[in-house]
PDB file of N, CA and C in Angstrom:
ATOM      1  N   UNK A   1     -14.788   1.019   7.499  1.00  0.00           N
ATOM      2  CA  UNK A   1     -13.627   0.655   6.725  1.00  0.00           C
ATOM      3  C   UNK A   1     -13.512  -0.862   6.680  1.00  0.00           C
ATOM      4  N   UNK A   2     -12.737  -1.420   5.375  1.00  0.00           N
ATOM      5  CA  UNK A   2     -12.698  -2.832   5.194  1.00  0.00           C
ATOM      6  C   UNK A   2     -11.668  -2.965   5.725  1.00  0.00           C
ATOM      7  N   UNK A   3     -11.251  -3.854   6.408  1.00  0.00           N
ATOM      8  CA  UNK A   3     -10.103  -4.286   7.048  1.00  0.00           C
ATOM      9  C   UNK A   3      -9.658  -5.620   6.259  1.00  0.00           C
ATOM     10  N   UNK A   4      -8.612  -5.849   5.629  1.00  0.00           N
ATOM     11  CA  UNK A   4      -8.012  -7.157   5.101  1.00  0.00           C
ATOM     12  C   UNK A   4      -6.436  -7.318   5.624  1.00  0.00           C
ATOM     13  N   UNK A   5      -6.286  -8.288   6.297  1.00  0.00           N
ATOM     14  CA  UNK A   5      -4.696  -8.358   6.705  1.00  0.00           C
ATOM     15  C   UNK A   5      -4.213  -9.306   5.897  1.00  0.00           C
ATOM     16  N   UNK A   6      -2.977  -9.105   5.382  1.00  0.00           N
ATOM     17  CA  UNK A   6      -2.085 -10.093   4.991  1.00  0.00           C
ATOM     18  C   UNK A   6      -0.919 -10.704   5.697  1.00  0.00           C
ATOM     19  N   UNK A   7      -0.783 -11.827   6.140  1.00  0.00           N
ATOM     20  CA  UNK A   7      -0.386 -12.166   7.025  1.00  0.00           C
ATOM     21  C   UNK A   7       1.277 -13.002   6.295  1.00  0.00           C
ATOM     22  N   UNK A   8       1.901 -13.399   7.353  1.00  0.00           N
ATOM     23  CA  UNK A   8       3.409 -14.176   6.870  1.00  0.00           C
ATOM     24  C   UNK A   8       4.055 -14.206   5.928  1.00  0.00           C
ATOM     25  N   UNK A   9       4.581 -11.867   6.061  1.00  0.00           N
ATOM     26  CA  UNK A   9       5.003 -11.665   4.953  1.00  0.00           C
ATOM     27  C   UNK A   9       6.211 -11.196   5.766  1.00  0.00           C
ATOM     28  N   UNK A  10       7.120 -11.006   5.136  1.00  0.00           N
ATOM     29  CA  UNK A  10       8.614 -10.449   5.932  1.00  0.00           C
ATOM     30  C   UNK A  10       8.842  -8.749   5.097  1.00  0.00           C
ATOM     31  N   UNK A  11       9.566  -8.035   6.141  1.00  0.00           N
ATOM     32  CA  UNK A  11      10.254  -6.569   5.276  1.00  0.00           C
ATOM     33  C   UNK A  11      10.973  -6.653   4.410  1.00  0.00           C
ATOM     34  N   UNK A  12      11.459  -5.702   3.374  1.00  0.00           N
ATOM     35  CA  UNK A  12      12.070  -5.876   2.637  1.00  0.00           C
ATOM     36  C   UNK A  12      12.407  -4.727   2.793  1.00  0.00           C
ATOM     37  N   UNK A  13      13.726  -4.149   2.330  1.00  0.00           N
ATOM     38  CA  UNK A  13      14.133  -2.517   2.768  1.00  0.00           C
ATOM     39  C   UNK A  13      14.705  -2.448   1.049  1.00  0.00           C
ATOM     40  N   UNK A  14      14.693  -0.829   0.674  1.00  0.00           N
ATOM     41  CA  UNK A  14      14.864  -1.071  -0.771  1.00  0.00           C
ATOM     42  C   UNK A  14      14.771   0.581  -0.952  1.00  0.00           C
ATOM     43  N   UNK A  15      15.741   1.174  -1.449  1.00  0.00           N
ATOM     44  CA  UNK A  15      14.970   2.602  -2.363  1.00  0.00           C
ATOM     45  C   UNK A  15      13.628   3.165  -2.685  1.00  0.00           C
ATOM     46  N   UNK A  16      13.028   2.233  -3.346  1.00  0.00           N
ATOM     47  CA  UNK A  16      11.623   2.454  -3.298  1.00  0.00           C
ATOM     48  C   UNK A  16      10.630   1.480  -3.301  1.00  0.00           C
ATOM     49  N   UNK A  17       9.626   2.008  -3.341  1.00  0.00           N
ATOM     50  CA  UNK A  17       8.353   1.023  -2.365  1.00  0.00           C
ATOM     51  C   UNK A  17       7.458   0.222  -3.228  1.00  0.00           C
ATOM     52  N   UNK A  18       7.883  -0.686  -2.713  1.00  0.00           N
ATOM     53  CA  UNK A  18       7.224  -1.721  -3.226  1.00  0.00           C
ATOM     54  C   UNK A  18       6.010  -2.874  -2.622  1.00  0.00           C
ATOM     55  N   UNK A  19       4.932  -3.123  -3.416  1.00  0.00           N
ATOM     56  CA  UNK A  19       3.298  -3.061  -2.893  1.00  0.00           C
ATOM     57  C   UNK A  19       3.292  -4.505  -3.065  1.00  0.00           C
ATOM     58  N   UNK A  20       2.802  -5.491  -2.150  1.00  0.00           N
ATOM     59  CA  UNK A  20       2.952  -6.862  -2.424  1.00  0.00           C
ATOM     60  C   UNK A  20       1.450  -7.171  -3.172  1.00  0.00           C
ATOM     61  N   UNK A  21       1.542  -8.258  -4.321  1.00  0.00           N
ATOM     62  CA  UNK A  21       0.330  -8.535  -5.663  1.00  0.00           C
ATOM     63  C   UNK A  21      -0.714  -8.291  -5.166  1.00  0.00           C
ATOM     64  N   UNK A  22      -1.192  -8.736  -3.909  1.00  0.00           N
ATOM     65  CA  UNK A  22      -2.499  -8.833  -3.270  1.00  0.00           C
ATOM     66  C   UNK A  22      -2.843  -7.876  -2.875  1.00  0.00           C
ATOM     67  N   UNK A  23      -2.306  -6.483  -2.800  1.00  0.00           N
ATOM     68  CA  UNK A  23      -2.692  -5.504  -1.994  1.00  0.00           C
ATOM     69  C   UNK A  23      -2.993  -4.528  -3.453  1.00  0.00           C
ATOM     70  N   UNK A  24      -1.940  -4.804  -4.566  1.00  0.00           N
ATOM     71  CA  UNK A  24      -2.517  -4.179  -5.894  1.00  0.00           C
ATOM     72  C   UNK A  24      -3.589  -4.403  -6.437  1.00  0.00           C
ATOM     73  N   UNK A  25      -4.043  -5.440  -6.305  1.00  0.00           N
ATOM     74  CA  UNK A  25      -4.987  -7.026  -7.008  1.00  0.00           C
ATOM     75  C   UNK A  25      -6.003  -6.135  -6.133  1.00  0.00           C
ATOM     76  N   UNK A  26      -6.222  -6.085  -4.397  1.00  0.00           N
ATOM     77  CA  UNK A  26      -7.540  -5.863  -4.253  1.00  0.00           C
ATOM     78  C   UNK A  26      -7.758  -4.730  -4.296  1.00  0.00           C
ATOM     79  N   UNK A  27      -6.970  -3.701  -4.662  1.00  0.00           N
ATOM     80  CA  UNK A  27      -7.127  -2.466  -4.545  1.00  0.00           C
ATOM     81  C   UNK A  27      -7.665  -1.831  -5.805  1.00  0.00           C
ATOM     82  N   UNK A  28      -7.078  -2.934  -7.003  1.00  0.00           N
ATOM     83  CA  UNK A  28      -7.318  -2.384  -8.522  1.00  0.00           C
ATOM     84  C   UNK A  28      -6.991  -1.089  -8.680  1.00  0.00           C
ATOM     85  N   UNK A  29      -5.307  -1.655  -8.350  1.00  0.00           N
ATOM     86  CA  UNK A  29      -4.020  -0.187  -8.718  1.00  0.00           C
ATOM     87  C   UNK A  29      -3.261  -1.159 -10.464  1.00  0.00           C
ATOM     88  N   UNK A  30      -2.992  -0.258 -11.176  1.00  0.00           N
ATOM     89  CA  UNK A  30      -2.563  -0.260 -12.120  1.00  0.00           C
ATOM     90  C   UNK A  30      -0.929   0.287 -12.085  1.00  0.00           C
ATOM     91  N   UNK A  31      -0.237  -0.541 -12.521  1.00  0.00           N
ATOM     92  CA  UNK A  31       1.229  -0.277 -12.597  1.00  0.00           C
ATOM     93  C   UNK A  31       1.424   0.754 -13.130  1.00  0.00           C
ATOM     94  N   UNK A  32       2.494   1.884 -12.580  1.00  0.00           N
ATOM     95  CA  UNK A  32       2.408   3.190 -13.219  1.00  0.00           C
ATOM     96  C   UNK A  32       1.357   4.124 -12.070  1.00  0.00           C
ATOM     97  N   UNK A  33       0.475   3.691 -11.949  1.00  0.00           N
ATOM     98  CA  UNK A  33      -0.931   4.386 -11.247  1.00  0.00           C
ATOM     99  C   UNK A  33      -0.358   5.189 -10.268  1.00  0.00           C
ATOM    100  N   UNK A  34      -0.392   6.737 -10.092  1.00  0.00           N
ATOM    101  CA  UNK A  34       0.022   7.415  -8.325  1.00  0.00           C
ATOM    102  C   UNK A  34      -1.114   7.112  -7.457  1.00  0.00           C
ATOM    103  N   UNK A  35      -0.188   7.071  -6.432  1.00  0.00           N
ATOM    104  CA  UNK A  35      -0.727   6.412  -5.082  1.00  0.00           C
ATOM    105  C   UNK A  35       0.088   7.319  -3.903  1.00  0.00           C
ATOM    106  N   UNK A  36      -0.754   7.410  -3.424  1.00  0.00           N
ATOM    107  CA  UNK A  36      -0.707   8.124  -1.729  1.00  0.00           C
ATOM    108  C   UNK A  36      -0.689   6.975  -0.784  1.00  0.00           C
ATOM    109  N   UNK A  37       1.035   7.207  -0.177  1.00  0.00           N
ATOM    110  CA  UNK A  37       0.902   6.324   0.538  1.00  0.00           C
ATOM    111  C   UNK A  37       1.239   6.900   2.154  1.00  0.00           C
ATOM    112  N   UNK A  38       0.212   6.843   3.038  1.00  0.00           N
ATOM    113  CA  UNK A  38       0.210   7.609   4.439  1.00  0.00           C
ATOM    114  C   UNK A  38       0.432   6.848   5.457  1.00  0.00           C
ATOM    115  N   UNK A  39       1.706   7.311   5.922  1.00  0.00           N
ATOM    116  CA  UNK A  39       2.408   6.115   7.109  1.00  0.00           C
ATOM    117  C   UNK A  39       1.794   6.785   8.752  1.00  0.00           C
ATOM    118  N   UNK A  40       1.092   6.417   9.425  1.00  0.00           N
ATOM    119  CA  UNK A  40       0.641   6.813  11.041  1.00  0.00           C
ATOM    120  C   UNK A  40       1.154   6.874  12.084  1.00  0.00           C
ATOM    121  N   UNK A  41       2.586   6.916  12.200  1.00  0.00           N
ATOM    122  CA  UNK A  41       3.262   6.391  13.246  1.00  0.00           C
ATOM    123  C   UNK A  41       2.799   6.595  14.518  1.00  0.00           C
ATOM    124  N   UNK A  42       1.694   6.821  15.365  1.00  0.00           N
ATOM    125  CA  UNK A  42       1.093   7.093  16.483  1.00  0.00           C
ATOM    126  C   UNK A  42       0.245   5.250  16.417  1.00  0.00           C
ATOM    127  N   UNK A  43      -0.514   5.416  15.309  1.00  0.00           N
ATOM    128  CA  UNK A  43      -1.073   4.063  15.087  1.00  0.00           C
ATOM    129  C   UNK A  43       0.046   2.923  14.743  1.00  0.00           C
ATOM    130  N   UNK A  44       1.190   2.841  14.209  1.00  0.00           N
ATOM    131  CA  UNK A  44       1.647   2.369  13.475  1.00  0.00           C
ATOM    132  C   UNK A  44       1.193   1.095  12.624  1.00  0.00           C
ATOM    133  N   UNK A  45       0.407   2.121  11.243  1.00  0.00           N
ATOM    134  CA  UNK A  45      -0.453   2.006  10.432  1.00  0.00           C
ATOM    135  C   UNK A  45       0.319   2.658   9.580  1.00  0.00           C
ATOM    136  N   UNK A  46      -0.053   1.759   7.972  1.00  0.00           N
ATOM    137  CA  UNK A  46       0.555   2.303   6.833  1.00  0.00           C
ATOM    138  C   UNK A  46      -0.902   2.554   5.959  1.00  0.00           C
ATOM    139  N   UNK A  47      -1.360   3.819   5.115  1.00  0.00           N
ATOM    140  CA  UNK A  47      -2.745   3.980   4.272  1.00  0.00           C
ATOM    141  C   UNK A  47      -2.574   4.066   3.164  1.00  0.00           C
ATOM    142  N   UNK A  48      -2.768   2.927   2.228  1.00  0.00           N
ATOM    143  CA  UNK A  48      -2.559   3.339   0.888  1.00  0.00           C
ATOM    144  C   UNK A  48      -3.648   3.936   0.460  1.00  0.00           C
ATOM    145  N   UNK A  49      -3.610   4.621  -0.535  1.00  0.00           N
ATOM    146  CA  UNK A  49      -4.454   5.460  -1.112  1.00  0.00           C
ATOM    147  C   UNK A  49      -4.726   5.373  -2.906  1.00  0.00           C
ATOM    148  N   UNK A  50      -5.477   5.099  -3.381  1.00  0.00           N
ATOM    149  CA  UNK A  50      -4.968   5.946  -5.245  1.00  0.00           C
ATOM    150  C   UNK A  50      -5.421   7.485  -4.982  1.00  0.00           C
ATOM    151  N   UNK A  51      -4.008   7.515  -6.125  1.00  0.00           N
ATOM    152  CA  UNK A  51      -4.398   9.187  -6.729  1.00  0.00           C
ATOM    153  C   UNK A  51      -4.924   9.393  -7.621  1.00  0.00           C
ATOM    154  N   UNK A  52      -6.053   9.800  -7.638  1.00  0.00           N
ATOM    155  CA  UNK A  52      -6.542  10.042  -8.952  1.00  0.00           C
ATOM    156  C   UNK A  52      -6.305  11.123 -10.007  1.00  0.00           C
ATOM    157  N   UNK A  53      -5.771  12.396  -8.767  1.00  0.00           N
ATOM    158  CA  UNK A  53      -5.550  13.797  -9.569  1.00  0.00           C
ATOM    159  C   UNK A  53      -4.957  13.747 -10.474  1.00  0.00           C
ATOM    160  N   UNK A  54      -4.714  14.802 -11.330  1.00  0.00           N
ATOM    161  CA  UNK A  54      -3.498  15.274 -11.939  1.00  0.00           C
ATOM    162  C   UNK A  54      -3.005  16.662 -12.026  1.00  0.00           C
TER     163      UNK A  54
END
């Protein structure tokens, strides 16, 4: 697995979830696009995912 951290970013709490540019940008997610997003709480690790299904 590629590991990329983004570093000296702060929380933001909000209704819904929102993906900071760089993590869309390297992921080459498209606005609109479903995404699986898998939170680990044992790791406390967040996995984004695309969805491709439909």
């Amino acid at each position: 697995m590629k590991e990329i951290i983004f570093r000296h970013n702060i929380l933001q709490k909000d209704g819904r979830v929102k993906i900071p540019s760089p993590i869309v940008d390297s992921l080459n997610i498209k606005e609109g696009q479903p995404i699986d997003i898998i939170l680990d709480t044992q790791k406390e690790c967040i996995i984004i995912r695309k969805n491709d299904k439909d």
